[in-house]
N, C-alpha and C. Protein backbone atom coordinates (compact mmCIF):
# COMPACT_ATOMS: atom_id res chain seq x y z
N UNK A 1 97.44 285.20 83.60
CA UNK A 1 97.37 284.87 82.20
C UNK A 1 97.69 283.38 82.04
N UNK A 2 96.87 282.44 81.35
CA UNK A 2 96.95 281.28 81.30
C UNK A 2 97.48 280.78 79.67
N UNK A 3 98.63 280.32 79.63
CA UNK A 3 99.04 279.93 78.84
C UNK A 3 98.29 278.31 78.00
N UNK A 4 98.04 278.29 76.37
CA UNK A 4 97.42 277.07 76.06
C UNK A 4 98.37 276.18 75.64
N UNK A 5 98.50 275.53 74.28
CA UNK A 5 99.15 274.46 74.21
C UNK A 5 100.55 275.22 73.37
N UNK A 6 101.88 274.15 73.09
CA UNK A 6 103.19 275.07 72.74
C UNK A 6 103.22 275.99 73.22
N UNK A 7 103.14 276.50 74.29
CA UNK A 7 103.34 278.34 74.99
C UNK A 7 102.51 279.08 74.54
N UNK A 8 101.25 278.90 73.58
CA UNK A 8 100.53 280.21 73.25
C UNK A 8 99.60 281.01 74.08
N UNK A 9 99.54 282.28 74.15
CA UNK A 9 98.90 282.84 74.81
C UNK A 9 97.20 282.55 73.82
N UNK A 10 97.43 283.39 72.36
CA UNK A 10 96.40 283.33 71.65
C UNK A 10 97.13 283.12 70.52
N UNK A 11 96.02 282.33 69.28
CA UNK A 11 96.52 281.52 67.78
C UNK A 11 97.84 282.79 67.68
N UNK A 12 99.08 281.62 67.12
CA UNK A 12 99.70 282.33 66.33
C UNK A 12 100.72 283.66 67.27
N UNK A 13 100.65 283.22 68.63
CA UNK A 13 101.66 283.82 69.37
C UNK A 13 102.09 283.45 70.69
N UNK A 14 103.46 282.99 70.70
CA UNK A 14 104.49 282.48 71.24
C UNK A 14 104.72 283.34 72.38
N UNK A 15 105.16 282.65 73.79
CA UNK A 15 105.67 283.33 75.00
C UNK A 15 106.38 282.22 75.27
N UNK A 16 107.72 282.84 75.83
CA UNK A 16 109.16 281.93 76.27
C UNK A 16 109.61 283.07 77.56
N UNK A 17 110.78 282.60 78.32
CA UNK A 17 111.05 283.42 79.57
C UNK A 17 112.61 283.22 78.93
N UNK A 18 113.64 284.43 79.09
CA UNK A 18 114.94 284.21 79.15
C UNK A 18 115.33 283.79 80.47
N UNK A 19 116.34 283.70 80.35
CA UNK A 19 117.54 282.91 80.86
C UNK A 19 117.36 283.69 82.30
N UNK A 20 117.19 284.82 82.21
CA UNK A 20 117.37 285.95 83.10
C UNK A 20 115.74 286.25 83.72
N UNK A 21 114.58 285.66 82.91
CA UNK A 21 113.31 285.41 83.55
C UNK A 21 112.64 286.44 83.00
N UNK A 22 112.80 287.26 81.77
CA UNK A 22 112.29 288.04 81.17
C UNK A 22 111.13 287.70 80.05
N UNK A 23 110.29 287.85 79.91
CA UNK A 23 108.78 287.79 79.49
C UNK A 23 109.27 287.97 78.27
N UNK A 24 109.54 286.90 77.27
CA UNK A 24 109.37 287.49 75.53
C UNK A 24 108.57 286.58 74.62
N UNK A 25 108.01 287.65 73.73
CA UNK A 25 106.32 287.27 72.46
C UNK A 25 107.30 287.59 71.49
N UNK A 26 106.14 286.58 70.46
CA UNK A 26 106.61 286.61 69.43
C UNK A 26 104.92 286.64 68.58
N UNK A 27 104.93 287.01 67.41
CA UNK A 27 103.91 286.43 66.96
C UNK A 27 103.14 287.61 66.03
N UNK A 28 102.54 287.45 64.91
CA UNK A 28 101.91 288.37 64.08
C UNK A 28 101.72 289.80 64.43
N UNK A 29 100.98 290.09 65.94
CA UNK A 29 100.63 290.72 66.77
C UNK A 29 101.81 292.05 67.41
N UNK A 30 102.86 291.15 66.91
CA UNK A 30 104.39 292.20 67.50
C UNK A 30 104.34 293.17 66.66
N UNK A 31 104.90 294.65 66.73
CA UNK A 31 104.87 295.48 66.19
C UNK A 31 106.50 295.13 65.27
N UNK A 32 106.84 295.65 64.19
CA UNK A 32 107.65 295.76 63.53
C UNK A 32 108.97 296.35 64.25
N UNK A 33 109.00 297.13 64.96
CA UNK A 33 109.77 298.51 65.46
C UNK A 33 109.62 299.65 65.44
N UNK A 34 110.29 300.54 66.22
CA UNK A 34 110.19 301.93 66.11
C UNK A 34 110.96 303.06 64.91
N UNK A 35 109.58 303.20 64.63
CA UNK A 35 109.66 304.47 63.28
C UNK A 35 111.23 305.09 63.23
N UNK A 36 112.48 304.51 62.57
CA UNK A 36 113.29 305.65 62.55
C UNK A 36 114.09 305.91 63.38
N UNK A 37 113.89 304.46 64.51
CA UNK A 37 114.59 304.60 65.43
C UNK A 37 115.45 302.93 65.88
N UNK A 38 116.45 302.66 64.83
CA UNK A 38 116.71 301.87 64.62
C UNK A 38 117.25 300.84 65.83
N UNK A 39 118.11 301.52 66.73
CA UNK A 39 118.69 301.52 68.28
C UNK A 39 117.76 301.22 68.80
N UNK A 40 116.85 301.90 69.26
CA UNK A 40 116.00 301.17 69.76
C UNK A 40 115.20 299.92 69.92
N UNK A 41 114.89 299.75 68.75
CA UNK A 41 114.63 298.22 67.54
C UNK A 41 114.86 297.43 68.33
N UNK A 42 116.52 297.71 67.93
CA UNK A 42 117.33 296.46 68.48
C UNK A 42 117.30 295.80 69.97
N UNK A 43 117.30 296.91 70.29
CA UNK A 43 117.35 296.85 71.96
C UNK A 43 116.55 296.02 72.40
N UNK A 44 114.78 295.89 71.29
CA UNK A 44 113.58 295.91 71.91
C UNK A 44 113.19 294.35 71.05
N UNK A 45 113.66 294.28 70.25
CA UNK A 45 113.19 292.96 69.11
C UNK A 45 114.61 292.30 68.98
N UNK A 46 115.00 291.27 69.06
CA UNK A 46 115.55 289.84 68.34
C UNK A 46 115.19 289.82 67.04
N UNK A 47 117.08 289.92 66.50
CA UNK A 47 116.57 289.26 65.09
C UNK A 47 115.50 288.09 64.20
N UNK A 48 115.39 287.03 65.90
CA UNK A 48 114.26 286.05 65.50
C UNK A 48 113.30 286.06 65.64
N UNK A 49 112.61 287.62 65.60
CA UNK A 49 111.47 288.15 66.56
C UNK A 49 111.00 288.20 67.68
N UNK A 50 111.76 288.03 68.78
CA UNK A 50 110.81 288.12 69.92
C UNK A 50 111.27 289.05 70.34
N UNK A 51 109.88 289.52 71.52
CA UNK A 51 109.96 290.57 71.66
C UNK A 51 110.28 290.78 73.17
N UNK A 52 111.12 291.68 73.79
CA UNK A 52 111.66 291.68 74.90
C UNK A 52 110.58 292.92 75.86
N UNK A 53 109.66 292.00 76.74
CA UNK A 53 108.72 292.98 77.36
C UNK A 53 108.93 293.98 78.11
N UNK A 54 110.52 293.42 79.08
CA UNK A 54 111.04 294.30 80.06
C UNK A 54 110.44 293.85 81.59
N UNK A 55 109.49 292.67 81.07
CA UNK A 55 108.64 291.92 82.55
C UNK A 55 109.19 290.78 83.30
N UNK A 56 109.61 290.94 84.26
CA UNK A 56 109.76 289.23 84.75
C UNK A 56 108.87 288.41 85.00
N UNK A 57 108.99 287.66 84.77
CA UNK A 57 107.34 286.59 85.45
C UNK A 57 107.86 285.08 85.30
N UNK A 58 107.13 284.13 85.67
CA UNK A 58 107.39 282.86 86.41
C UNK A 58 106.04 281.92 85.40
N UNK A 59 106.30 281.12 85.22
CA UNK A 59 105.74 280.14 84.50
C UNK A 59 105.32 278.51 85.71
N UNK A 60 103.80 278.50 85.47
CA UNK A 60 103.41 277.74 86.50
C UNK A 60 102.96 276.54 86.19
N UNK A 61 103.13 275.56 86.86
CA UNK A 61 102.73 273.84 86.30
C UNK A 61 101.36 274.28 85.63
N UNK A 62 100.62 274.56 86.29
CA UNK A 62 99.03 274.90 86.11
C UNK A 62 98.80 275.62 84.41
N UNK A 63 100.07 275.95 84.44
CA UNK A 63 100.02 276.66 82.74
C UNK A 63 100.04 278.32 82.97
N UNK A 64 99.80 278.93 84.19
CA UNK A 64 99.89 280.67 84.07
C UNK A 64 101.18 281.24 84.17
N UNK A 65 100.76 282.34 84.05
CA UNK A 65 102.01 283.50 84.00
C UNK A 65 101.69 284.19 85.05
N UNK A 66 102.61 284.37 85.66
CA UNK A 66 102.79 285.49 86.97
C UNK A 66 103.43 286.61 86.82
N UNK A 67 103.49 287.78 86.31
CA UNK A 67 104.03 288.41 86.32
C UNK A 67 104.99 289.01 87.55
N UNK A 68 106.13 289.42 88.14
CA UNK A 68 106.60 289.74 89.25
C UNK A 68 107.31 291.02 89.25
N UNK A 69 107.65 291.59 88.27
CA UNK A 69 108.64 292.59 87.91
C UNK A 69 109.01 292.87 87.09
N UNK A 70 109.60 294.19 86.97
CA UNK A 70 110.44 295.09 85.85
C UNK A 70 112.03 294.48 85.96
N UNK A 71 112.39 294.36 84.82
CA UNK A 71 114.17 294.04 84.27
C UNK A 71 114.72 295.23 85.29
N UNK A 72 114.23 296.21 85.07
CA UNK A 72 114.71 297.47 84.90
C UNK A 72 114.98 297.14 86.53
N UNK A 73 114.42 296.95 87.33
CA UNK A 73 114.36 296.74 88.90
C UNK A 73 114.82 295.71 89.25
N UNK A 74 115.51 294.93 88.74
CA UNK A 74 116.17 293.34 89.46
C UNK A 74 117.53 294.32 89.77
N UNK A 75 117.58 293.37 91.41
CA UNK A 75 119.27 293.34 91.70
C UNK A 75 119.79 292.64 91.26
N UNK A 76 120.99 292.78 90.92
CA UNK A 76 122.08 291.62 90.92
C UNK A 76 123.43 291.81 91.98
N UNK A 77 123.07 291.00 92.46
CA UNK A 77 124.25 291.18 94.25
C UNK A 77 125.97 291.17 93.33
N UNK A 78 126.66 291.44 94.33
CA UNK A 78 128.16 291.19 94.04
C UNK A 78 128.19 289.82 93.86
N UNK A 79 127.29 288.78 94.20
CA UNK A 79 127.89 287.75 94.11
C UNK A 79 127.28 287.25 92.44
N UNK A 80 126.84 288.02 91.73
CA UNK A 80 125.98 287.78 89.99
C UNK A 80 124.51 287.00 91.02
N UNK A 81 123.85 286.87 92.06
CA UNK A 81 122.71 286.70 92.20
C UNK A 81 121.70 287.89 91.31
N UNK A 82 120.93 287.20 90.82
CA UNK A 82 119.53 288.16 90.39
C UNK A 82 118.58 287.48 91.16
N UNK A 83 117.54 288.74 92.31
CA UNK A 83 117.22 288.92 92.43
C UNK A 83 115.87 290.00 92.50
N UNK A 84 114.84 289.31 92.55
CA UNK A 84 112.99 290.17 92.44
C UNK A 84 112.99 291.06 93.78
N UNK A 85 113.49 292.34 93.57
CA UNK A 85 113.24 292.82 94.73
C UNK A 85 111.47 292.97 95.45
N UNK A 86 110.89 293.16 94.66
CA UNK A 86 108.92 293.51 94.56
C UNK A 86 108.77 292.31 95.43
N UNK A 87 109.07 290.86 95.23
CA UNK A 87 108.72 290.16 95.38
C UNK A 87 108.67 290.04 97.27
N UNK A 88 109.70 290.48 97.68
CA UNK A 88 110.32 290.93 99.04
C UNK A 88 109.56 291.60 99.62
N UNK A 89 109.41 292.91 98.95
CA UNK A 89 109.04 294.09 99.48
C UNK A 89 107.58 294.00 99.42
N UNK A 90 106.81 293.00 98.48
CA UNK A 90 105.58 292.87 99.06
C UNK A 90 104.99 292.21 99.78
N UNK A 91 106.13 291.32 100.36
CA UNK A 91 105.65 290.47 101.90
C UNK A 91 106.25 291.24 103.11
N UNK A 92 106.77 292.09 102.86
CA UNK A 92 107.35 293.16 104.20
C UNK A 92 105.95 294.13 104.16
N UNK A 93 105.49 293.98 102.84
CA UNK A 93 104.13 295.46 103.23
C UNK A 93 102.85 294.42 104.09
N UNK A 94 102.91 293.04 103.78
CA UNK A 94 102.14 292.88 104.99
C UNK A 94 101.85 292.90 106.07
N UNK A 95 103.28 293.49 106.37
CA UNK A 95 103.10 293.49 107.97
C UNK A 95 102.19 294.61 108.12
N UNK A 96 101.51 295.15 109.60
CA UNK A 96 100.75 296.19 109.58
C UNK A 96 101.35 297.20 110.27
N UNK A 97 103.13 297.42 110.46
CA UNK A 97 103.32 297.99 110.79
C UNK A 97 104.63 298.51 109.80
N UNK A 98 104.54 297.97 108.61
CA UNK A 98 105.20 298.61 107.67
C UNK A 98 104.57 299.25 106.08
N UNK A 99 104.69 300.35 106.09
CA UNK A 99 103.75 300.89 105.13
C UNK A 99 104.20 300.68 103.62
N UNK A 100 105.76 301.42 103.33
CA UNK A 100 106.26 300.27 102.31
C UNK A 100 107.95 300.69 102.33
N UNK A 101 108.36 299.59 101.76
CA UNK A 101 109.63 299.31 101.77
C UNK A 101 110.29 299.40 100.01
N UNK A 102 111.76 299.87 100.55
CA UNK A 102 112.30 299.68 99.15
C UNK A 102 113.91 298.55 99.33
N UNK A 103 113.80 297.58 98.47
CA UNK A 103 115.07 296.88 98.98
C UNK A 103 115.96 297.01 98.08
N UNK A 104 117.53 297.11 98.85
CA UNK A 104 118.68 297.63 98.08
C UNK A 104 119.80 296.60 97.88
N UNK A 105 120.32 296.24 96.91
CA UNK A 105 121.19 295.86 96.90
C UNK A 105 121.56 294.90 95.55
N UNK A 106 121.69 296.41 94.64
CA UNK A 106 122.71 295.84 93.42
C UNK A 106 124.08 296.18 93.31
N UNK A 107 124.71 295.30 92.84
CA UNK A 107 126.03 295.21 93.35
C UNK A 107 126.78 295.12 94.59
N UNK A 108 126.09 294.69 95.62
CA UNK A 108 126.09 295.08 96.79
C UNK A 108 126.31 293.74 97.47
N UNK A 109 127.50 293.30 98.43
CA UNK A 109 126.98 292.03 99.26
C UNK A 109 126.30 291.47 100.04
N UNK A 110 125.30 292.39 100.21
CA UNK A 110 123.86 291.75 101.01
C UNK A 110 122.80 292.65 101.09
N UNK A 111 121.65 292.44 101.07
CA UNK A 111 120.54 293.33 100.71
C UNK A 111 120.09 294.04 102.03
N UNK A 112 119.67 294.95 101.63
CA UNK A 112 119.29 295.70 102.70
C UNK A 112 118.57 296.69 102.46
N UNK A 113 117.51 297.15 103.34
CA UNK A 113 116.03 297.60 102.72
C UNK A 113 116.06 299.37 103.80
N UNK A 114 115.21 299.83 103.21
CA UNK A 114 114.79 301.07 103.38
C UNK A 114 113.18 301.20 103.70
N UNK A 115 112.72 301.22 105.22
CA UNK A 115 111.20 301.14 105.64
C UNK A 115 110.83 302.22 106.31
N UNK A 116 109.51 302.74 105.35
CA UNK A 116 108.34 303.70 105.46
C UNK A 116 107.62 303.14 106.80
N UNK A 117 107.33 303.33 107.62
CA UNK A 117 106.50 302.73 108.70
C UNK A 117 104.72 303.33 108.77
N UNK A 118 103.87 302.64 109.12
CA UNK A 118 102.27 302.87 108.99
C UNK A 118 102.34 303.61 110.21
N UNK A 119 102.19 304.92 110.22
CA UNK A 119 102.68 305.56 111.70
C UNK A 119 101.38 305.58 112.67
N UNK A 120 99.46 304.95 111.59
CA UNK A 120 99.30 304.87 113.18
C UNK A 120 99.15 303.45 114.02
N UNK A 121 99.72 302.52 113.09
CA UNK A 121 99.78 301.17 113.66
C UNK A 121 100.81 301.45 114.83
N UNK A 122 101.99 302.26 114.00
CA UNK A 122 103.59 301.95 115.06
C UNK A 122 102.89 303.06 116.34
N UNK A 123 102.94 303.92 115.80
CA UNK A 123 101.59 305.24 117.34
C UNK A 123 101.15 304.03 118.33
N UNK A 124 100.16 303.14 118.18
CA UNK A 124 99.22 302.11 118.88
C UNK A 124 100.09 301.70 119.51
N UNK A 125 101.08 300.89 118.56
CA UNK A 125 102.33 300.27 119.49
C UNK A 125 102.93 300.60 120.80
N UNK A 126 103.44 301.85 120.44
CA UNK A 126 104.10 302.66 121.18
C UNK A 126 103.25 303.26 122.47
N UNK A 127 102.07 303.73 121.99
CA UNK A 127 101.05 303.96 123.05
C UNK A 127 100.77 302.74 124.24
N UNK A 128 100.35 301.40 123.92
CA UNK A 128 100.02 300.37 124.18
C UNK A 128 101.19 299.80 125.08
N UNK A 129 102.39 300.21 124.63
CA UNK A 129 103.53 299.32 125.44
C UNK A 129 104.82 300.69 126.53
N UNK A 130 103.67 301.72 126.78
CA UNK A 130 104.38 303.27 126.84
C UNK A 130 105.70 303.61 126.34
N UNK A 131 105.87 303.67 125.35
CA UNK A 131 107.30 303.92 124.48
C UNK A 131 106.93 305.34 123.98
N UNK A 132 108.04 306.01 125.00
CA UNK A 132 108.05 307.81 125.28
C UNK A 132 108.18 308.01 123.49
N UNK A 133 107.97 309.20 122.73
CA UNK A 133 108.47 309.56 121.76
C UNK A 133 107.60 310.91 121.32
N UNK A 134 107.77 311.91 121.10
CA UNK A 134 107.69 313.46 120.92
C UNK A 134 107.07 313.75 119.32
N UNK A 135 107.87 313.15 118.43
CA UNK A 135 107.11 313.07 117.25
C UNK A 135 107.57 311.72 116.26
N UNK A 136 107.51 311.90 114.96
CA UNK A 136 107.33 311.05 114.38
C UNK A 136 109.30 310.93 113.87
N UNK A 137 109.79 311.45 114.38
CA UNK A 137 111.37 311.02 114.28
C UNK A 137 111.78 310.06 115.44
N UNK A 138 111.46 310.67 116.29
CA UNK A 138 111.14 310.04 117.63
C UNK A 138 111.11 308.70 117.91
N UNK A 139 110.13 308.79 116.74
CA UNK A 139 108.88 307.45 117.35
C UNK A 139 110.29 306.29 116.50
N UNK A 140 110.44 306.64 115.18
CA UNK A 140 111.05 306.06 114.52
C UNK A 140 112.66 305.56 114.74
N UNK A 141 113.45 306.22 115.75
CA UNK A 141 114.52 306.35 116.48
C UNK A 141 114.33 305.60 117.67
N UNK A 142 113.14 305.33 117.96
CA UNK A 142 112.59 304.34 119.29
C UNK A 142 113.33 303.06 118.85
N UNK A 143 114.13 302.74 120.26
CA UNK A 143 114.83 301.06 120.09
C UNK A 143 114.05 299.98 120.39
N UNK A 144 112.89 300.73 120.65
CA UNK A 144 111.56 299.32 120.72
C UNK A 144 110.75 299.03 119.23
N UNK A 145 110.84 300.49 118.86
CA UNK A 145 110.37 300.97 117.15
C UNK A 145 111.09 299.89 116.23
N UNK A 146 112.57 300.46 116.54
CA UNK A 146 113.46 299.76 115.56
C UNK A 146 113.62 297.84 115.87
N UNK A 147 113.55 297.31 117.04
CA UNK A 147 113.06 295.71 117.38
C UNK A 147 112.13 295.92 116.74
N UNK A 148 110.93 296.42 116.94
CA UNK A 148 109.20 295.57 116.08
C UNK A 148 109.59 295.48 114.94
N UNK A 149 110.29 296.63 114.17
CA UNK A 149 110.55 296.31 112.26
C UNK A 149 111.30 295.49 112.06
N UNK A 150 112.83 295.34 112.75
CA UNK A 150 113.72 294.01 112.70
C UNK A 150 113.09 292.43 112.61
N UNK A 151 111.93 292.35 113.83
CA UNK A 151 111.23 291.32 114.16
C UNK A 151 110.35 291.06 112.85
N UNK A 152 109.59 292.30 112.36
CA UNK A 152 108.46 292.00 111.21
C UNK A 152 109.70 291.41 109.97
N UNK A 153 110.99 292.14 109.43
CA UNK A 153 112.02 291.85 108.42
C UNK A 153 112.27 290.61 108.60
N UNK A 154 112.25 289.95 109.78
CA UNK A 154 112.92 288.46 109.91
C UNK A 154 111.89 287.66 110.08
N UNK A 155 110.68 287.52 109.86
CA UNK A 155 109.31 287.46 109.68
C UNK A 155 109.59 286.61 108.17
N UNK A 156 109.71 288.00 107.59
CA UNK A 156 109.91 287.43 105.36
C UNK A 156 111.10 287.13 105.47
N UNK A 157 112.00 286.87 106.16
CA UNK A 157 113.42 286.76 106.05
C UNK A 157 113.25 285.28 105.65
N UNK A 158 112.33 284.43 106.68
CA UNK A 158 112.21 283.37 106.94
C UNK A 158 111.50 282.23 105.96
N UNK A 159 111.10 283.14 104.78
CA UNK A 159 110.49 282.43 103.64
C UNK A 159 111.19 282.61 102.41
N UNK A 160 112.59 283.50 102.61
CA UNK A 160 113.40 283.71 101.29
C UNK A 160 114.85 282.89 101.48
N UNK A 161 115.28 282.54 100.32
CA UNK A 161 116.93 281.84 100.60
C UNK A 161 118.12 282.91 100.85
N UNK A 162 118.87 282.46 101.87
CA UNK A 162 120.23 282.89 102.75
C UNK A 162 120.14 284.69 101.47
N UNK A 163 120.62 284.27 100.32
CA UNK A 163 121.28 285.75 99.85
C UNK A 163 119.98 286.09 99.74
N UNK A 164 118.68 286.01 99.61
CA UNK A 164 117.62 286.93 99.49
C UNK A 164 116.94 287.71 100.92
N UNK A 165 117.75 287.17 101.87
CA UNK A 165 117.31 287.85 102.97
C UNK A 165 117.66 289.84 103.28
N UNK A 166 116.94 290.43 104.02
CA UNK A 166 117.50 291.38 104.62
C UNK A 166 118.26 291.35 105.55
N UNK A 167 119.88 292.06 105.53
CA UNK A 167 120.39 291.85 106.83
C UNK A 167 120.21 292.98 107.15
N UNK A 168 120.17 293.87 107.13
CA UNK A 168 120.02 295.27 107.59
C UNK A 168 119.04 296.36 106.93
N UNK A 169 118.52 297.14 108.00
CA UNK A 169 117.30 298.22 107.36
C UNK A 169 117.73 299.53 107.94
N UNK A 170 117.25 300.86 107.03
CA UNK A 170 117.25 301.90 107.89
C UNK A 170 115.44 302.62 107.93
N UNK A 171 114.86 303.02 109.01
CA UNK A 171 113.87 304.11 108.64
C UNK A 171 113.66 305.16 107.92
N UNK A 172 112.72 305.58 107.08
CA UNK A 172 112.70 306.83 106.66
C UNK A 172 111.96 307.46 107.89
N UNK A 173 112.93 308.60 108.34
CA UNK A 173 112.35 309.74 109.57
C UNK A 173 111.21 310.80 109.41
N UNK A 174 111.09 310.96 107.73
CA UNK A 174 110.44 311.90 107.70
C UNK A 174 109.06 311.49 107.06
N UNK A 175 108.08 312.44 107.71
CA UNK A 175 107.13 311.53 107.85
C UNK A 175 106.48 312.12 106.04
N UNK A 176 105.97 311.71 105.43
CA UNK A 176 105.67 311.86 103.73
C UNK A 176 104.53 311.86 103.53
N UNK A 177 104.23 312.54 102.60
CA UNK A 177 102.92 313.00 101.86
C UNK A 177 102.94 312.86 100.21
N UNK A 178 101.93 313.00 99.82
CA UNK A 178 101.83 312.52 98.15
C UNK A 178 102.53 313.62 97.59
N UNK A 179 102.62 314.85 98.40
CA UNK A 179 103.61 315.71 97.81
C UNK A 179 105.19 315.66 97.80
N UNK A 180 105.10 314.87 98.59
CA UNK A 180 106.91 314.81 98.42
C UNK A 180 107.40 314.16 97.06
N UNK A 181 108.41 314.20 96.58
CA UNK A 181 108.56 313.90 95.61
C UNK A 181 109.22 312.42 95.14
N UNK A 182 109.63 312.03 96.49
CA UNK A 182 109.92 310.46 96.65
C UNK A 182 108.81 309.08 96.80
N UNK A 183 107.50 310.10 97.33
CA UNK A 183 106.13 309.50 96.81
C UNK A 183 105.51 309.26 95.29
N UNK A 184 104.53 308.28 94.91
CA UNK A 184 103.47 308.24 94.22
C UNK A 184 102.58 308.84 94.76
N UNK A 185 101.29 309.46 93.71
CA UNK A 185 100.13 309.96 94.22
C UNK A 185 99.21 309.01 95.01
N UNK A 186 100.20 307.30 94.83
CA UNK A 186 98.79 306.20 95.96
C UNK A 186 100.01 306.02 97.25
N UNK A 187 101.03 306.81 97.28
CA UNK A 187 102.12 306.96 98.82
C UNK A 187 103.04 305.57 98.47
N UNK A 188 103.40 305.81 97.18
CA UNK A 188 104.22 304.43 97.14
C UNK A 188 106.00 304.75 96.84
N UNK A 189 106.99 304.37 97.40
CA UNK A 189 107.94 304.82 97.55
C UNK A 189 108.34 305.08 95.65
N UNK A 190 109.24 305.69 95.27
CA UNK A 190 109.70 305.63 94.22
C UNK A 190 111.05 305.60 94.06
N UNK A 191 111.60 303.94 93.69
CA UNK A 191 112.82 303.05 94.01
C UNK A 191 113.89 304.27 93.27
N UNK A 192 114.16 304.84 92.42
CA UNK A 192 115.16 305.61 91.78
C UNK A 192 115.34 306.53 92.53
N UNK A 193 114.43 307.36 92.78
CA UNK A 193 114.33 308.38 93.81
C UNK A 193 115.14 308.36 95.11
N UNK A 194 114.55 307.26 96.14
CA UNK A 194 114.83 306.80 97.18
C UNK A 194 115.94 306.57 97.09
N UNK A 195 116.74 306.06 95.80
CA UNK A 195 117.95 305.44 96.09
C UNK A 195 118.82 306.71 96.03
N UNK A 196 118.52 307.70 95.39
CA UNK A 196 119.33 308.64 94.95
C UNK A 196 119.49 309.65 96.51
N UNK A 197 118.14 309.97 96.99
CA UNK A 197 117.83 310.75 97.91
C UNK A 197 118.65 309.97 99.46
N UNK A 198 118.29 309.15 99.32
CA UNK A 198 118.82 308.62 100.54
C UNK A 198 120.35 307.81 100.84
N UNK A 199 121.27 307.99 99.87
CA UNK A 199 121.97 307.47 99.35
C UNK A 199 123.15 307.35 100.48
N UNK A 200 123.08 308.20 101.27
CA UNK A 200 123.91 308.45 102.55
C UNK A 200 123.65 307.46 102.99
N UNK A 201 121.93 307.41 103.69
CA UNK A 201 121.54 306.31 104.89
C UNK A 201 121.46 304.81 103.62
N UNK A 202 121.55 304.75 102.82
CA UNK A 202 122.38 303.90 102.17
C UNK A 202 123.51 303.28 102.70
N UNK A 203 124.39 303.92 102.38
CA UNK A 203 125.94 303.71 102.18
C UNK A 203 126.02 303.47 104.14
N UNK A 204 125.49 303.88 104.59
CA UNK A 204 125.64 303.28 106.28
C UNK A 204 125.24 302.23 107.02
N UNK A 205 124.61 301.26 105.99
CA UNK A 205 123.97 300.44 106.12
C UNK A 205 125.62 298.83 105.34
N UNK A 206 125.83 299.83 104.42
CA UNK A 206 126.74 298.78 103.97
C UNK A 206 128.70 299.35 104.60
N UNK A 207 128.53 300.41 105.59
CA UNK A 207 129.78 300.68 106.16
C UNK A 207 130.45 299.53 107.07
């Protein structure tokens, strides 16, 4: 989205970023509030009208908008860092041997991620360099398994600043389908979920 002159997107409406990097409009186009639901309102509109999208995004010399993320999904480390986790986790999905990742660490003193692996890239691997393994727990418990993902993590490690790095990851062992319930129907982790479900291999990561 390319922003024109004073911040307007189109005549007669205003885009500004908070403090915190949150996407807020203003402008004819804003809805009033919710019917009856005054709390909410508030939550959602500024007395000076703008309107709070719930988006993060980044503002570019060139004049665009980047969108990067949900409010709702920023960390903020123990140390008050805010951090774009998406932003992370979608240069860890380039690798081709990570399918997708979820990264953790709000409130937390250092981030640390949770990786889905592309099981038949890591299979090839393993085949290719004979790394014994029985099934797909196996494969994932492999200390050659667990080097290639360390190696791919310190890969993006190497393009983010000191607190945005990963210091530590665990695998998910079990291998997932669109039916599980920690999936999307396109196999995409689901961050609330994951955090809740896995909350153990969590907490062992920050022991």
């Amino acid at each position: 989205m390319k922003l024109g002159s004073a911040g307007q997107v189109v005549d007669g409406m205003e885009l500004k970023l908070s403090e915190a990097g949150e996407v807020l409009v203003r402008g004819p186009m804003v809805f009033r509030g919710y019917l009856n639901q005054p709390d909410k309102t508030r939550e959602t509109l500024a007395p000076d009208g703008w309107l709070h999208t719930g988006d993060v995004g980044r503002l570019e010399e060139d004049g665009f908008l980047y969108l990067t993320d949900r409010m709702k999904d920023i960390i903020i480390t123990a140390g008050g860092k805010n951090i774009t986790p998406s932003e992370i986790e979608n240069q860890l999905k380039f690798s081709p041997y990570i399918s997708d990742a979820v990264v953790i660490g709000d409130r937390r003193p250092y981030l640390t991620c949770l990786v889905m692996i592309d099981q038949e890239n890591v299979e090839k691997f393993a085949q290719d360099n004979n790394i014994p393994f029985t099934n797909y727990a196996s494969l994932c418990r492999s200390p050659e398994v667990q080097a290639l993902i360390w190696q791919e993590i310190e890969k993006v490690n190497r393009d983010f600043a000191r607190v945005e790095t990963i210091k530590r990851f665990r695998l998910i062992e079990q291998q997932l389908t669109a039916e599980d319930e920690e999936l999307t129907p396109t196999m995409k982790l689901k961050r609330k979920y994951v955090n809740e479900k896995y909350k153990d291999l969590i907490e062992s990561m920050y022991s």
